[in-house]
Protein backbone atom coordinates (compact mmCIF):
# COMPACT_ATOMS: atom_id res chain seq x y z
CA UNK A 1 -32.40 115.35 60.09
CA UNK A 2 -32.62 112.83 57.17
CA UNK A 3 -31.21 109.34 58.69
CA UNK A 4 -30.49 106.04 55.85
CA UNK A 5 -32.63 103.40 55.70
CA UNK A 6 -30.60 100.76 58.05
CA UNK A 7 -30.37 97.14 56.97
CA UNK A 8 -32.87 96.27 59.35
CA UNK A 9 -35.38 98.83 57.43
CA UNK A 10 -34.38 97.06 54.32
CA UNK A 11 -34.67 93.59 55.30
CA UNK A 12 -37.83 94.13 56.75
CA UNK A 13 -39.20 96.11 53.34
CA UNK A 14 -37.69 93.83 50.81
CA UNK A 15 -39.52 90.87 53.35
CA UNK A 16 -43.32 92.55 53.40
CA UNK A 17 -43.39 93.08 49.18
CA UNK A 18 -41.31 90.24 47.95
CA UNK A 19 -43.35 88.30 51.01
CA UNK A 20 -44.29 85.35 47.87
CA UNK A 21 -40.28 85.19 46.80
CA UNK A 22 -38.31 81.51 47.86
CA UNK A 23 -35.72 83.10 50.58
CA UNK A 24 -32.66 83.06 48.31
CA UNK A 25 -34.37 84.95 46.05
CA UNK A 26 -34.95 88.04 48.80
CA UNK A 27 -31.10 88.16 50.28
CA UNK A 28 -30.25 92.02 50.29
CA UNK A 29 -26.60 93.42 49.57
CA UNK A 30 -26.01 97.13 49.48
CA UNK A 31 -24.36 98.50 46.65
CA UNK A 32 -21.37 100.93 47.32
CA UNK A 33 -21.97 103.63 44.41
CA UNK A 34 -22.43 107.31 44.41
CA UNK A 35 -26.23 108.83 43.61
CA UNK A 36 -28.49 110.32 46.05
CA UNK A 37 -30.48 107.06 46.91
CA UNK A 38 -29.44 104.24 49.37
CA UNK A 39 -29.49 101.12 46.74
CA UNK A 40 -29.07 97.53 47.34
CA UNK A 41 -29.23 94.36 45.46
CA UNK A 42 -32.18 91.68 46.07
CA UNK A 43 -31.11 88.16 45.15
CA UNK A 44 -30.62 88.04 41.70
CA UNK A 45 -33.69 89.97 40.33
CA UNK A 46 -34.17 92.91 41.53
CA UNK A 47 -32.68 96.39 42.27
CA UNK A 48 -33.71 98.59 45.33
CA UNK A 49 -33.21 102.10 45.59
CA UNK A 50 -34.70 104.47 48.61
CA UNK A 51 -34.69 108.02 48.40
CA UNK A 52 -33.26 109.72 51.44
CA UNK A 53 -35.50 112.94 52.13
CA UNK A 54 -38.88 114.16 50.59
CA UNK A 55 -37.40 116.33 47.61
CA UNK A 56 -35.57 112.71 46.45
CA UNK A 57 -38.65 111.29 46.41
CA UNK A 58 -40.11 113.65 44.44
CA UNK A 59 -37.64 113.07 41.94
CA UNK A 60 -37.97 109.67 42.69
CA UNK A 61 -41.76 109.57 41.33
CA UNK A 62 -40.89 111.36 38.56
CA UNK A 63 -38.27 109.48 37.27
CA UNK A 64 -40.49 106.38 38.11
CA UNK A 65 -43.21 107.93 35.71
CA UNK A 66 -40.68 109.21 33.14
CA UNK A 67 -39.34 105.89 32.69
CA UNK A 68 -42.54 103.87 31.96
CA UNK A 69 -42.54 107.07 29.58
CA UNK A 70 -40.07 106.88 27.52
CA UNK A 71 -39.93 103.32 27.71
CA UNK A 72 -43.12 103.16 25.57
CA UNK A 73 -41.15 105.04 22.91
CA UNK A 74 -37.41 104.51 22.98
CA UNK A 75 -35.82 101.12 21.19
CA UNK A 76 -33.64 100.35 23.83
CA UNK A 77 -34.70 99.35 27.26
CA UNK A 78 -34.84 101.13 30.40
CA UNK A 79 -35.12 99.68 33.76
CA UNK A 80 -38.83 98.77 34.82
CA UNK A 81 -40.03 99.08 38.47
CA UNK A 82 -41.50 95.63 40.20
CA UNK A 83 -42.99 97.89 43.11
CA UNK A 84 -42.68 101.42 44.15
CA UNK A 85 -44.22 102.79 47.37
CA UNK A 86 -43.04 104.92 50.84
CA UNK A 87 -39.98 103.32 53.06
CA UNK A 88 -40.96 105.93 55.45
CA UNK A 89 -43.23 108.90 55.86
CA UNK A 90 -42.90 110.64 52.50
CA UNK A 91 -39.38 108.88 51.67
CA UNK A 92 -40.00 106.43 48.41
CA UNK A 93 -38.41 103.49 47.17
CA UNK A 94 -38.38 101.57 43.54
CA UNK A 95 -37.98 97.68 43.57
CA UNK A 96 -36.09 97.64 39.77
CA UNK A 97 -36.27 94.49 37.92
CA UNK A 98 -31.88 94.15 37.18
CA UNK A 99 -31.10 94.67 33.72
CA UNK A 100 -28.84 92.09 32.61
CA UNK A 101 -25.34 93.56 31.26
CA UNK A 102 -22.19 95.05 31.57
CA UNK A 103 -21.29 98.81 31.92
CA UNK A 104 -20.21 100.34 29.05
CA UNK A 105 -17.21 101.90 31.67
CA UNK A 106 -15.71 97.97 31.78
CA UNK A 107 -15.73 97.54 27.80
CA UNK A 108 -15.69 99.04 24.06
CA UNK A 109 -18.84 99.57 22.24
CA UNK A 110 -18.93 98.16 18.72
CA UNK A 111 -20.91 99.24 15.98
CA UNK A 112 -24.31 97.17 16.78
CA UNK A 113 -23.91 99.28 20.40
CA UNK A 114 -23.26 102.67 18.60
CA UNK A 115 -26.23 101.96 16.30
CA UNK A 116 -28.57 101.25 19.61
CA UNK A 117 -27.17 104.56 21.46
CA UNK A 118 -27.73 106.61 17.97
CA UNK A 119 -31.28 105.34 18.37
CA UNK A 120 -31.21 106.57 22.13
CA UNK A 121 -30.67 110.03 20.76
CA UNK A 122 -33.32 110.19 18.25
CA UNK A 123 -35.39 108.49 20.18
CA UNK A 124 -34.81 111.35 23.49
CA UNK A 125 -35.34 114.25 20.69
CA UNK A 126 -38.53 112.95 19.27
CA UNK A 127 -40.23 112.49 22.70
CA UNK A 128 -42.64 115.45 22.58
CA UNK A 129 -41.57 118.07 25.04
CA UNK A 130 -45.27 119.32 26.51
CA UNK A 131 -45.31 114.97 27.81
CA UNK A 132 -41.82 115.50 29.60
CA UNK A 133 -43.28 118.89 31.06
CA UNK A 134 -46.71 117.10 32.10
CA UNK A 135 -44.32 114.84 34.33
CA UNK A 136 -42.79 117.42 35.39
CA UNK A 137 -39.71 116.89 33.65
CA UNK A 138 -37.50 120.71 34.44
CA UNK A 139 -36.00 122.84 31.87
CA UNK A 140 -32.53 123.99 32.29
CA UNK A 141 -30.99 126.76 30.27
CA UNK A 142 -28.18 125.53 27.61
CA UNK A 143 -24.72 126.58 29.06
CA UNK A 144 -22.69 128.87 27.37
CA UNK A 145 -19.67 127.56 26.10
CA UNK A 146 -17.15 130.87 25.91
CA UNK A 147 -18.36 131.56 29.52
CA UNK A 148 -16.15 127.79 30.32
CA UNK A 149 -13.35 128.68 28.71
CA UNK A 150 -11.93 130.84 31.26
CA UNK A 151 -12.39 127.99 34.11
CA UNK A 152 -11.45 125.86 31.69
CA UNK A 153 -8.22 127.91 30.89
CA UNK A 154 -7.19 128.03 34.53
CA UNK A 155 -7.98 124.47 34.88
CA UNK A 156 -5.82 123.40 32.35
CA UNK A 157 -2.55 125.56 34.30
CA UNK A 158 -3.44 123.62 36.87
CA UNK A 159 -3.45 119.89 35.52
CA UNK A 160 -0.37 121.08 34.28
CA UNK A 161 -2.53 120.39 31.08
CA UNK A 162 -1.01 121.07 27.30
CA UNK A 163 -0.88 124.09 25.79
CA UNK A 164 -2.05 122.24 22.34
CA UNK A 165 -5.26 121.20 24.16
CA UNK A 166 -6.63 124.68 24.27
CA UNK A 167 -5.15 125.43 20.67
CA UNK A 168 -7.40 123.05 19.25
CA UNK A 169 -9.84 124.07 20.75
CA UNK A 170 -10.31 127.20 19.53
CA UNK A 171 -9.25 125.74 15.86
CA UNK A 172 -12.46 124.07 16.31
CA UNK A 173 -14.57 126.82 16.90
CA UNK A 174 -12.88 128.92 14.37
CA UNK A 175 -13.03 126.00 11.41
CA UNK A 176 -16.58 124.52 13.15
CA UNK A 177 -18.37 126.77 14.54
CA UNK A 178 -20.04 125.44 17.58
CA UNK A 179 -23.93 125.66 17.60
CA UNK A 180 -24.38 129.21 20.02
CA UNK A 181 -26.86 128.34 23.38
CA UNK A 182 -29.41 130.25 21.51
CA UNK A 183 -29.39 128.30 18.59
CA UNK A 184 -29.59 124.83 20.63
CA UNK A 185 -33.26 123.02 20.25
CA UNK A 186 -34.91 121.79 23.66
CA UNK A 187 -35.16 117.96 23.73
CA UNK A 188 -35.21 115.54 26.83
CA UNK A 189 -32.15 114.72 27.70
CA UNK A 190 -30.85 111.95 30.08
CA UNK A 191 -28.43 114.51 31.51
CA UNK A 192 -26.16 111.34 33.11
CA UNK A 193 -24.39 109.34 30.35
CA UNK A 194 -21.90 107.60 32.12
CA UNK A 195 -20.70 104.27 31.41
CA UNK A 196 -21.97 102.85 34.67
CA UNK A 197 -25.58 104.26 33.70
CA UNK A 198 -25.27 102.06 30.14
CA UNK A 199 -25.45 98.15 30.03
CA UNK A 200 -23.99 96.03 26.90
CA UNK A 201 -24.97 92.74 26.40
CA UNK A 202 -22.17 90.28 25.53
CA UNK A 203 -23.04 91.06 21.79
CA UNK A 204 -22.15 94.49 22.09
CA UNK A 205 -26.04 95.65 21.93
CA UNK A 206 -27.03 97.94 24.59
CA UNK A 207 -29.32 96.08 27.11
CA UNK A 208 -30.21 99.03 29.44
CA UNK A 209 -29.86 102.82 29.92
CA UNK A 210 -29.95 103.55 34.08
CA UNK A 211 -30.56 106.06 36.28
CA UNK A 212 -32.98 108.55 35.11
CA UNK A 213 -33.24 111.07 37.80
CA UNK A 214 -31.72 114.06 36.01
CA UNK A 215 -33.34 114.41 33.19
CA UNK A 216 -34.02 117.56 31.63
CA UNK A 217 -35.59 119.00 29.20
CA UNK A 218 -32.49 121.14 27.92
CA UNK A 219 -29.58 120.83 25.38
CA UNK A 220 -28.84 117.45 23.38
CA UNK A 221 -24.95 118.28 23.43
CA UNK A 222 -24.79 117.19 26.99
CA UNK A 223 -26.10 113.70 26.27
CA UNK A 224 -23.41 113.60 23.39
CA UNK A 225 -20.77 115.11 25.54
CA UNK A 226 -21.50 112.18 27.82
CA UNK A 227 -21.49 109.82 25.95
CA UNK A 228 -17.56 111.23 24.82
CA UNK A 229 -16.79 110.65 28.59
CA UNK A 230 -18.18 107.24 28.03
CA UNK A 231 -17.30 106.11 24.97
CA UNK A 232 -14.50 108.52 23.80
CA UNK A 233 -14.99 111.85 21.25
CA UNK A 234 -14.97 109.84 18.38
CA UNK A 235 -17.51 107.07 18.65
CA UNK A 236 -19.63 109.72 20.36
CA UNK A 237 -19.59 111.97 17.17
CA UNK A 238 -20.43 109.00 15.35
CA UNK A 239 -23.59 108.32 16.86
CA UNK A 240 -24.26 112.07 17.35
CA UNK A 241 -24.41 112.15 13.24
CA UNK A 242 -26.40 108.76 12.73
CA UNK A 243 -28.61 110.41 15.32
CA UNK A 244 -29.44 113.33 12.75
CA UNK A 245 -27.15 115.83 14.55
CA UNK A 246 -24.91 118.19 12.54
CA UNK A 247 -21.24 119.51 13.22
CA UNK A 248 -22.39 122.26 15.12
CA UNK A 249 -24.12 120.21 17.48
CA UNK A 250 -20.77 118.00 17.76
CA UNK A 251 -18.37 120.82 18.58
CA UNK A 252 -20.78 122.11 20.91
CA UNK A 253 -20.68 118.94 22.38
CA UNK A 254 -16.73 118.68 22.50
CA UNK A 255 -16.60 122.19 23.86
CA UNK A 256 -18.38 121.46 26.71
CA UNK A 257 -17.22 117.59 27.72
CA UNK A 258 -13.63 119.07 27.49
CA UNK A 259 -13.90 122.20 29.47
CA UNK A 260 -15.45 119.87 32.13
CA UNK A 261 -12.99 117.25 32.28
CA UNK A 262 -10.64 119.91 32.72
CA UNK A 263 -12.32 121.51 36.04
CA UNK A 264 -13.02 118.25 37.21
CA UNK A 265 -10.04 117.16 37.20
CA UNK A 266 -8.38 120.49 38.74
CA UNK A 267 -10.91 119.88 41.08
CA UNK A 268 -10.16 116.25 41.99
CA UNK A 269 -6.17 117.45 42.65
CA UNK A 270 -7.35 120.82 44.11
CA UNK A 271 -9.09 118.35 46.94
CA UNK A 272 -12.19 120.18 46.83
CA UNK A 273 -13.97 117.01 44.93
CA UNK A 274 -13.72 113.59 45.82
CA UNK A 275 -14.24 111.89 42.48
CA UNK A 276 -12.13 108.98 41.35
CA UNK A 277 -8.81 110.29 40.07
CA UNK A 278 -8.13 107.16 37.60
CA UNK A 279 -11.25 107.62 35.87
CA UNK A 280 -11.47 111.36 35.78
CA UNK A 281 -7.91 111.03 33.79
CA UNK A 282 -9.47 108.60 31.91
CA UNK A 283 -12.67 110.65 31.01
CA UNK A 284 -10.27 113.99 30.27
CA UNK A 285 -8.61 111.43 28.07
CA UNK A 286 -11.47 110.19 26.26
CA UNK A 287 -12.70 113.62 25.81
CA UNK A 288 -9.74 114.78 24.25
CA UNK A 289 -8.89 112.12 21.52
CA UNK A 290 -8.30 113.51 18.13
CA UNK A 291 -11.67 112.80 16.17
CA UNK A 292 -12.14 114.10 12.57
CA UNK A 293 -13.14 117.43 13.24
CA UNK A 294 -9.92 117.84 14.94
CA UNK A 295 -8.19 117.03 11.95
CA UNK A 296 -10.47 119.58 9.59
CA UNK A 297 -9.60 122.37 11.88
CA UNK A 298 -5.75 121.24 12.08
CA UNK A 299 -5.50 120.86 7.91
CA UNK A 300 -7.29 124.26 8.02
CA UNK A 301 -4.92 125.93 9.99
């Protein structure tokens, strides 16, 4: 039976490696966040996370190893590990040095930020695929979009969601063809683009990209369709196309982030998921702003 790590376990952890650290500097708070790892703050440096079980660990050391990865590689930074070793018999930890920032969720990106997430993007489809498979990086089939659309359909009835929603929708993918799952190009992808997994700095430049445990090697339009839950459509289009990526790639992209703010959501009200209601309106509502290809498909029909 897999137990948490207690505060006792923690204190007396963060107290063997940070043994050299003034006392202030090794006071332990647990953070209150969803994610599969127990994870506390250590004075003002540091980040601790402990994986629960053996198969979190697992994806514990290879997120570990994919981050000093990509980190070699990628213009913006990624968090970098101060010490890593076992809590407990085949359960890991990482002692993160904190990024400095503010989540993307709490403010608007500007243009500097968009420019450093574009970057993110080209940088993720460049890495070479056979390094991401040496970590051991898995590969996940694209989805395919017309399978959502039924869920999605039903989900919509049941949000109580507008019938123009759906009806621009499919103007899209009549006017813009969305790139098919066959046609999609395998590229590492961060697979978690929230707006809690992205730090800004008070300039609006991105200071950190988080949480790096579900990365795949799979389809590029789920790192653009979440950034659109993070940012909203449009921005996330923008730095989709400074990123290299055509229209295809974007409606693919809007396909999927709006069929899945749709079930969420449905979801959420049907009780049978316990997300935050506020922001999963706010993320259906991000997902579905007007953006210009919107507009092309509406002048079209």
């Amino acid at each position: 039976m897999t137990r948490p790590p207690s505060a006792d376990t923690v204190r007396r952890l963060v107290d063997r490696v940070l043994a050299g650290d003034p006392e202030e500097e090794r006071r332990i708070e647990p953070v209150h966040e969803g994610g599969e790892h127990a994870t506390w703050r250590v004075g003002d440096r540091y980040v601790l996370r402990l994986a629960p079980d053996r198969a979190a660990s697992a994806r514990q050391r290879r997120e570990a190893a994919l981050r000093e990865a990509v980190a070699a590689k990628l213009s913006v930074p990624v968090p970098r590990s101060a010490a890593t070793g076992e809590w407990d018999e085949g359960r890991t930890y990482t002692l993160d040095l904190a990024p400095a920032g503010e989540s993307a969720e709490q403010r608007p990106v500007p243009a500097a930020g968009e420019r450093d997430l574009a970057a993110l993007l080209s940088g993720l489809a460049d890495f070479p695929v056979r390094e991401a498979e040496a970590l051991g990086v898995p590969r996940t089939a694209p989805r395919q979009v017309t399978a959502l659309w039924t869920g999605a359909e039903r989900a919509r009835d049941a949000v109580r969601g507008r019938e123009a929603e759906f009806a621009a929708l499919r103007r899209l993918e009549t006017v813009c063809p969305a790139t098919p799952a066959a046609g999609t190009p395998t590229a590492l992808v961060h697979h978690d683009l929230k707006g809690e997994h992205l730090l800004l700095t008070p300039a609006g430049r991105v200071s950190g990209v988080l949480d790096w445990t579900d990365a795949v090697l799979g389809d590029p339009a789920e790192d653009i369709a979440g950034l659109a839950l993070s940012i909203g459509a449009t921005a996330a289009l923008r730095v989709a196309a400074n990123a290299g990526y055509g229209t295809g790639m974007c409606a693919r992209a809007l396909q999927l982030v709006r069929c899945d703010t749709l079930v969420r959501l449905a979801a959420r009200l049907a009780g049978v998921d316990d997300g935050p209601l506020p922001l999963l309106r706010t993320q259906r509502a991000r997902a579905w702003e007007t953006t210009p290809l919107d507009e092309s498909a509406a002048a079209v029909s």
